[in-house]
C-alpha atoms as a PDB file:
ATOM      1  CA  UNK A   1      26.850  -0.155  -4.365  1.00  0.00           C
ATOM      2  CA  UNK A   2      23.971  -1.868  -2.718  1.00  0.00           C
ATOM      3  CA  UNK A   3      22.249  -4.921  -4.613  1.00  0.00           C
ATOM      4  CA  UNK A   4      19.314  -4.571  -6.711  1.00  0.00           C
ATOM      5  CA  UNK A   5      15.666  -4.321  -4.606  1.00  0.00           C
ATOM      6  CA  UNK A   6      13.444  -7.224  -3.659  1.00  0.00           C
ATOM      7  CA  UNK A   7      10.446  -7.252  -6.186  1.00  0.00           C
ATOM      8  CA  UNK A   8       7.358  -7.276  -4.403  1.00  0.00           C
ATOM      9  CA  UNK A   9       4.280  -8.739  -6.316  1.00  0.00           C
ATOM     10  CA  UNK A  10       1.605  -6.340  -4.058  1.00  0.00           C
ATOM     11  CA  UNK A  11       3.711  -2.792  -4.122  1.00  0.00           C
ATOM     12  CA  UNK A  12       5.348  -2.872  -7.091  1.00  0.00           C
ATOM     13  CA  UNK A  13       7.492  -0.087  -6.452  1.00  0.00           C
ATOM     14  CA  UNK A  14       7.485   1.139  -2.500  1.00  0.00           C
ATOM     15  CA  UNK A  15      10.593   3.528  -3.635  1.00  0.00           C
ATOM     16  CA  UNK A  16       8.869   5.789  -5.531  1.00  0.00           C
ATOM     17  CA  UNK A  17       5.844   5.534  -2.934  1.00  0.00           C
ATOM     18  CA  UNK A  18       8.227   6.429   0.096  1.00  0.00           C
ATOM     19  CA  UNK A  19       7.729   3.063   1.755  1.00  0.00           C
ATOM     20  CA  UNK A  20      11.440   2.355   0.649  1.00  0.00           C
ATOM     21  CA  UNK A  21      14.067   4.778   1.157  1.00  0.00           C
ATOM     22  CA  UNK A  22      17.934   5.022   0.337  1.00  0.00           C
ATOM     23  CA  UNK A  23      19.620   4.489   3.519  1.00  0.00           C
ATOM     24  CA  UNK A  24      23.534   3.696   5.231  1.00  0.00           C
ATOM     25  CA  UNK A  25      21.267   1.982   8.104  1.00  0.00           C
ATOM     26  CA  UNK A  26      21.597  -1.415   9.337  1.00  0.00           C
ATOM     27  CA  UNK A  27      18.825  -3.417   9.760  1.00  0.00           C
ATOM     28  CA  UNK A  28      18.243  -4.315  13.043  1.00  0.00           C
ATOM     29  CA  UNK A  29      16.537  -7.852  11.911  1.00  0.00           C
ATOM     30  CA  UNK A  30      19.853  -9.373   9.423  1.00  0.00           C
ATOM     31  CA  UNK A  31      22.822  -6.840  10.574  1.00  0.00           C
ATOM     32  CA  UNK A  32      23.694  -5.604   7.168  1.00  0.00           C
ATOM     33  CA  UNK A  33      23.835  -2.136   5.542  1.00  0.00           C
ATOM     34  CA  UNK A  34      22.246  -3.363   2.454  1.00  0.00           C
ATOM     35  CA  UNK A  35      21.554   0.734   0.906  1.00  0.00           C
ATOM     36  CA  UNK A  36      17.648   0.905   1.442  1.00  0.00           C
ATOM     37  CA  UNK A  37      15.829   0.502   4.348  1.00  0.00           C
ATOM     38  CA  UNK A  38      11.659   0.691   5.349  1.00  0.00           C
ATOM     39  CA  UNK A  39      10.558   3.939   6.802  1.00  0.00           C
ATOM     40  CA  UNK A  40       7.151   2.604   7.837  1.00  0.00           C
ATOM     41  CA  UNK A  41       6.315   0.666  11.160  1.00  0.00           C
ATOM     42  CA  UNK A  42       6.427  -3.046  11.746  1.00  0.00           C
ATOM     43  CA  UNK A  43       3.242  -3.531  13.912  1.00  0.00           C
ATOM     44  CA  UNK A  44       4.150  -5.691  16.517  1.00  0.00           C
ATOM     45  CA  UNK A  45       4.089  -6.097  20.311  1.00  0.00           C
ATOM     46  CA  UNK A  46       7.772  -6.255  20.395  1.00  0.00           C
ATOM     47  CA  UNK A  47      10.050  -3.382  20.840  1.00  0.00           C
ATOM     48  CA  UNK A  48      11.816  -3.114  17.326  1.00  0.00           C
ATOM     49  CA  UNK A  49      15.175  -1.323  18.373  1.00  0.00           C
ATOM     50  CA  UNK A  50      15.500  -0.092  14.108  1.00  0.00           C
ATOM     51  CA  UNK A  51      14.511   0.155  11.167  1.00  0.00           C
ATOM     52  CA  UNK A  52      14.145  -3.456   8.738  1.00  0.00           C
ATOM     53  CA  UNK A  53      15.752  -3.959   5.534  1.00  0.00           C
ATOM     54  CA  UNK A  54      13.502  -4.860   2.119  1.00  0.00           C
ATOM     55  CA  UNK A  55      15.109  -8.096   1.790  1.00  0.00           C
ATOM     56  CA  UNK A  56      14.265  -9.106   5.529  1.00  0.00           C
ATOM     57  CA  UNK A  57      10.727  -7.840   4.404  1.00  0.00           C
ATOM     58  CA  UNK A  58      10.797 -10.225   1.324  1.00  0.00           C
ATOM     59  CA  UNK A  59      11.854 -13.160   2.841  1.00  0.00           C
ATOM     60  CA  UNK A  60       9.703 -12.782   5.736  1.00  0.00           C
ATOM     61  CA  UNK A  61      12.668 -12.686   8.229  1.00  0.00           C
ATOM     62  CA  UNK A  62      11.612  -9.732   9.728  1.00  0.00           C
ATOM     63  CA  UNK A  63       7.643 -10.153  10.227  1.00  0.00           C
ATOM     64  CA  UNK A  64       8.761 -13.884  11.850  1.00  0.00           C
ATOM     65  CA  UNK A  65      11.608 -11.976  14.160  1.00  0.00           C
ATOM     66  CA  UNK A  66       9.497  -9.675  15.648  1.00  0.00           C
ATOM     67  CA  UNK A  67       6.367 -11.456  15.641  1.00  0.00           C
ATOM     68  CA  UNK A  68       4.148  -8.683  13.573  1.00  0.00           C
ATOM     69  CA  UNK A  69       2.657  -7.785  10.248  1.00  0.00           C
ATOM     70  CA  UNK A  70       3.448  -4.819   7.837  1.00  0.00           C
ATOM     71  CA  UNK A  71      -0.268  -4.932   6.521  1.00  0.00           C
ATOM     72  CA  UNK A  72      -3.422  -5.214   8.528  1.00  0.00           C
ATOM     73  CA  UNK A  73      -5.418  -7.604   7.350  1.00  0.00           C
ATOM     74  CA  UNK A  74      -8.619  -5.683   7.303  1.00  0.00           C
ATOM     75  CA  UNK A  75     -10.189  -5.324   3.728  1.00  0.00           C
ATOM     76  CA  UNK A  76      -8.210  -8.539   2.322  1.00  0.00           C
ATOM     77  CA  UNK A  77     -11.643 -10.821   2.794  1.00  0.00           C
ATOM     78  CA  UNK A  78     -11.866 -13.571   0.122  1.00  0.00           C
ATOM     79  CA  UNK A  79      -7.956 -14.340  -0.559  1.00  0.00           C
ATOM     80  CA  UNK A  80      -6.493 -17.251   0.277  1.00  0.00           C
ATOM     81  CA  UNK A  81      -4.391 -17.815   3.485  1.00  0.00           C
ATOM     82  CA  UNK A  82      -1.545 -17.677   1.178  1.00  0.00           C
ATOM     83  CA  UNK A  83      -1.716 -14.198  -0.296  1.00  0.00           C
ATOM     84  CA  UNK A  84      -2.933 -13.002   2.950  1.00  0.00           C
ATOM     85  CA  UNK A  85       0.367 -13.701   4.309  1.00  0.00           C
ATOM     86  CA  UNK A  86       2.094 -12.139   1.640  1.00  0.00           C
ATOM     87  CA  UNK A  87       0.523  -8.729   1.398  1.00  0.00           C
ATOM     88  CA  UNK A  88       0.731  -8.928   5.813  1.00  0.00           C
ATOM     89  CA  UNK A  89       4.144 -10.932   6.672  1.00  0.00           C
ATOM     90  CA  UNK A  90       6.079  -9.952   3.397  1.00  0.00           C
ATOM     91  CA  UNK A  91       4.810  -6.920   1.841  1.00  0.00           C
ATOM     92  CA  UNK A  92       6.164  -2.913   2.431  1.00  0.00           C
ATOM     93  CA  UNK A  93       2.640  -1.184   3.290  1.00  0.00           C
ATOM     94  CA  UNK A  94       2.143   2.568   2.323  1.00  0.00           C
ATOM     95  CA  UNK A  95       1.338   5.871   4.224  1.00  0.00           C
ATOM     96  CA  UNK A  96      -2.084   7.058   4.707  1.00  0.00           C
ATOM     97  CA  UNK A  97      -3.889   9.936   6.830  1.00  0.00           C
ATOM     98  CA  UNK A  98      -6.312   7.509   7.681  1.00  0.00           C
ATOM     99  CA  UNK A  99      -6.495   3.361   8.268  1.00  0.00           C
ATOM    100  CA  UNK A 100      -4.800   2.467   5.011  1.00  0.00           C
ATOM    101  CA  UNK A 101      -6.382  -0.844   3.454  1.00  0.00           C
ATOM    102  CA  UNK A 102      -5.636  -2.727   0.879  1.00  0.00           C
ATOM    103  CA  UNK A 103      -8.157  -3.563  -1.762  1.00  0.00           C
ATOM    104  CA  UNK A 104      -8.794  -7.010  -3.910  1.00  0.00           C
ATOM    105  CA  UNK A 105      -9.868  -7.571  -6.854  1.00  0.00           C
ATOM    106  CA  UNK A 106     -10.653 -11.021  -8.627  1.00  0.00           C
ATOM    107  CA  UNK A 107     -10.125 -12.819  -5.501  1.00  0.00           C
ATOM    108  CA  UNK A 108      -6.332 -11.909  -5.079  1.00  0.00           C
ATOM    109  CA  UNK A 109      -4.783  -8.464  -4.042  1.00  0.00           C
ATOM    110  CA  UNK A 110      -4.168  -5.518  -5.633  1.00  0.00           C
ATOM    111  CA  UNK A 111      -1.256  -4.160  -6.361  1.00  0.00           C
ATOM    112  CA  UNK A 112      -0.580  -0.826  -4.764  1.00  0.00           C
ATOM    113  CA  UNK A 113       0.492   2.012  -7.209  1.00  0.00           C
ATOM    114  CA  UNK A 114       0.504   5.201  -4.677  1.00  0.00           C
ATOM    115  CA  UNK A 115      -1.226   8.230  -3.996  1.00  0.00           C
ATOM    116  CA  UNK A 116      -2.709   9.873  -6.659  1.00  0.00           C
ATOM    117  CA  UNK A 117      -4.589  13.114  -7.827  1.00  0.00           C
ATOM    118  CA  UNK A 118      -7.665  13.622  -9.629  1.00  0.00           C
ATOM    119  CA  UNK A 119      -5.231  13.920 -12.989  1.00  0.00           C
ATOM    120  CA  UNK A 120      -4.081  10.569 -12.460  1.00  0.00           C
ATOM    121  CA  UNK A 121      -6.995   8.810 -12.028  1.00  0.00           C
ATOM    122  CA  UNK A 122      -8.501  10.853 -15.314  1.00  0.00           C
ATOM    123  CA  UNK A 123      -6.152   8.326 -16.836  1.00  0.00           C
ATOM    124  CA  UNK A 124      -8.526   5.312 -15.748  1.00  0.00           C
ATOM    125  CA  UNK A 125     -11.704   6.666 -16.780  1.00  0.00           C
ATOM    126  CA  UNK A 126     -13.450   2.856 -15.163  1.00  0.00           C
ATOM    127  CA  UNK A 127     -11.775   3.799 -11.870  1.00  0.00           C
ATOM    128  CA  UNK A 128     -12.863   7.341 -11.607  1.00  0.00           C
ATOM    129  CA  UNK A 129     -16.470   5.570 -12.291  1.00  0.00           C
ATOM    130  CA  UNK A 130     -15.948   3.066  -9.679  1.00  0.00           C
ATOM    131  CA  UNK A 131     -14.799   5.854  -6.916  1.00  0.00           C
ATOM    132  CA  UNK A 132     -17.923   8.447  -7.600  1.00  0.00           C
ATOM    133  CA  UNK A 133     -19.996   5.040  -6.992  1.00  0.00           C
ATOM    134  CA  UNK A 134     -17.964   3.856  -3.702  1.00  0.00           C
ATOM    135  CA  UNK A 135     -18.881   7.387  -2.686  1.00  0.00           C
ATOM    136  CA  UNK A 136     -22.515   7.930  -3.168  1.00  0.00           C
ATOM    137  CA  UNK A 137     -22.678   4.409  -1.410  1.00  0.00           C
ATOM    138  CA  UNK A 138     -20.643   6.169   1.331  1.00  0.00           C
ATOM    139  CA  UNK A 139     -23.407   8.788   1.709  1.00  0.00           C
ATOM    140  CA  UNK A 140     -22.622  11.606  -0.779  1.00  0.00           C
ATOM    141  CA  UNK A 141     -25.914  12.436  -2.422  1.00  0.00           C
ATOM    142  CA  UNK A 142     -25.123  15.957  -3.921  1.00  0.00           C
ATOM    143  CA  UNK A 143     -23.667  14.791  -7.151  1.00  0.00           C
ATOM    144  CA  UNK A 144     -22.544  18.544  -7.930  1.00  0.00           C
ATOM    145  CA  UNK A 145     -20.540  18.198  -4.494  1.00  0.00           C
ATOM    146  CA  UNK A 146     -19.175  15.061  -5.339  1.00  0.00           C
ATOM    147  CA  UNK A 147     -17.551  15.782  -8.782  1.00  0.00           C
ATOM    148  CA  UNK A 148     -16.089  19.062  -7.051  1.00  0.00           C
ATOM    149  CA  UNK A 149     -14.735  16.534  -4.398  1.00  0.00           C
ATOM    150  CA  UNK A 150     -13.600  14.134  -6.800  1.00  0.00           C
ATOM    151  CA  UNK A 151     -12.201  16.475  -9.071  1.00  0.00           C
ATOM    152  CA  UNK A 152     -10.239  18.714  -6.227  1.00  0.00           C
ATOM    153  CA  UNK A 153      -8.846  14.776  -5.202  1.00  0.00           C
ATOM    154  CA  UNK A 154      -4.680  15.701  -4.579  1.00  0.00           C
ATOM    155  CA  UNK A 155      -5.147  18.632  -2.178  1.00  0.00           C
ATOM    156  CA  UNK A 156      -7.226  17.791   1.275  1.00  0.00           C
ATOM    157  CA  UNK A 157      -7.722  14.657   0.078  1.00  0.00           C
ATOM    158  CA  UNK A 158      -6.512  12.083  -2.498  1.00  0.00           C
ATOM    159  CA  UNK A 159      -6.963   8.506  -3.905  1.00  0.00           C
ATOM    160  CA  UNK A 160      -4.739   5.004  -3.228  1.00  0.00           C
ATOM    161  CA  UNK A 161      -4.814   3.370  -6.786  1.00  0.00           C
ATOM    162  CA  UNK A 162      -4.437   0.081  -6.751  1.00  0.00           C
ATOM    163  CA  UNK A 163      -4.216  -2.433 -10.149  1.00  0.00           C
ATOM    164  CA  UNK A 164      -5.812  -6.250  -9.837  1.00  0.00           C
ATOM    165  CA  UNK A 165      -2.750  -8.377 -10.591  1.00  0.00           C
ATOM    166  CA  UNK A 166      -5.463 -11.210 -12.180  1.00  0.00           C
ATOM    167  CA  UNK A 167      -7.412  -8.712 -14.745  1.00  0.00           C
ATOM    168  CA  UNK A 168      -5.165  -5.655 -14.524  1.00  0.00           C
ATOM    169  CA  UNK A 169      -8.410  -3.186 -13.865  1.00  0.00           C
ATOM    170  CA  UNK A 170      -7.591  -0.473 -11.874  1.00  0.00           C
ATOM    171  CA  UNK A 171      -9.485   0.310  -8.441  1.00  0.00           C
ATOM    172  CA  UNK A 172      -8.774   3.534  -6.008  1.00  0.00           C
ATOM    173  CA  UNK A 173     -10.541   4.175  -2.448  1.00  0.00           C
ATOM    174  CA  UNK A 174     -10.423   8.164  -0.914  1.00  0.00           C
ATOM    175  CA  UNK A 175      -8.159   8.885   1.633  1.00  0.00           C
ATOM    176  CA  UNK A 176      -8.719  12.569   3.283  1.00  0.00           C
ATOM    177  CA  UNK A 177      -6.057  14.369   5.796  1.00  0.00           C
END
């Protein structure tokens, strides 16, 4: 039975968002057949001859091995060195259609939830607020189009909710296939 998961401050739980997976593999940074193992690439100029365990993830082990990141750094402006290196060097990203980002909130990043629908973010009323405004700044001016885009989010398209670990607000960004 393998040991419980790393905890990971900035992806809370990268099981149930895919970035994590049950596996018999050995990691190809520490050797071992721990039970999970990341299904996402480790961007790097190296050739990475496997997949990484979490705990190689965690630690940083892996990110220092192959001399790459998990996370681009684009979108983390205003945190400190610090976090910047956690969300990059020891954080499991997530899967998106396009450039995934992470967001930040308070100064510090968010934690990622996963990909949600339009019925999920109905939960978080403030978010769904935030998102219609992050689109009309985008360039949607037909509000009648963009509550049928917003609403129809889960299909074509769909949101990356996020939750500021300082205040605990919620924020999402659009993410279309």
């Amino acid at each position: 039975m393998s040991r419980p998961l790393p905890s990971f401050r900035y992806h809370p739980d990268p099981v149930t968002t895919g970035a994590i997976a049950a596996s018999g593999a050995v990691c190809v940074c520490c050797g071992q057949e721990r039970g999970w193992i990341y299904t996402l690439p480790l961007y790097t100029e190296q050739e990475v001859p496997g997949r990484v365990c979490p705990w190689c993830i965690a630690d940083g082990t892996a990110a220092e091995r192959f001399d790459g990141e998990f996370v681009d750094a684009d979108g983390l402006d205003g945190v400190s060195l610090e976090v910047l290196q956690e969300v990059t060097r020891r954080t499991p990203a997530f899967s998106a259609w396009q450039d995934p980002r992470w967001l930040v909130h308070c100064h510090d990043a968010a934690a990622f939830l996963g990909e949600v629908g339009y019925s999920e973010l109905a939960e978080h009323p403030e978010t769904l607020d935030q998102l219609r405004t992050d689109l009309r700044l985008g360039g949607w001016h037909d509000a009648d189009q963009l509550e049928e885009f917003v609403q129809n989010l889960g299909g074509g398209a769909s949101a990356m909710l996020f939750r500021c670990t300082i205040c605990g607000d919620h924020l999402a960004y659009t993410d279309f296939s």
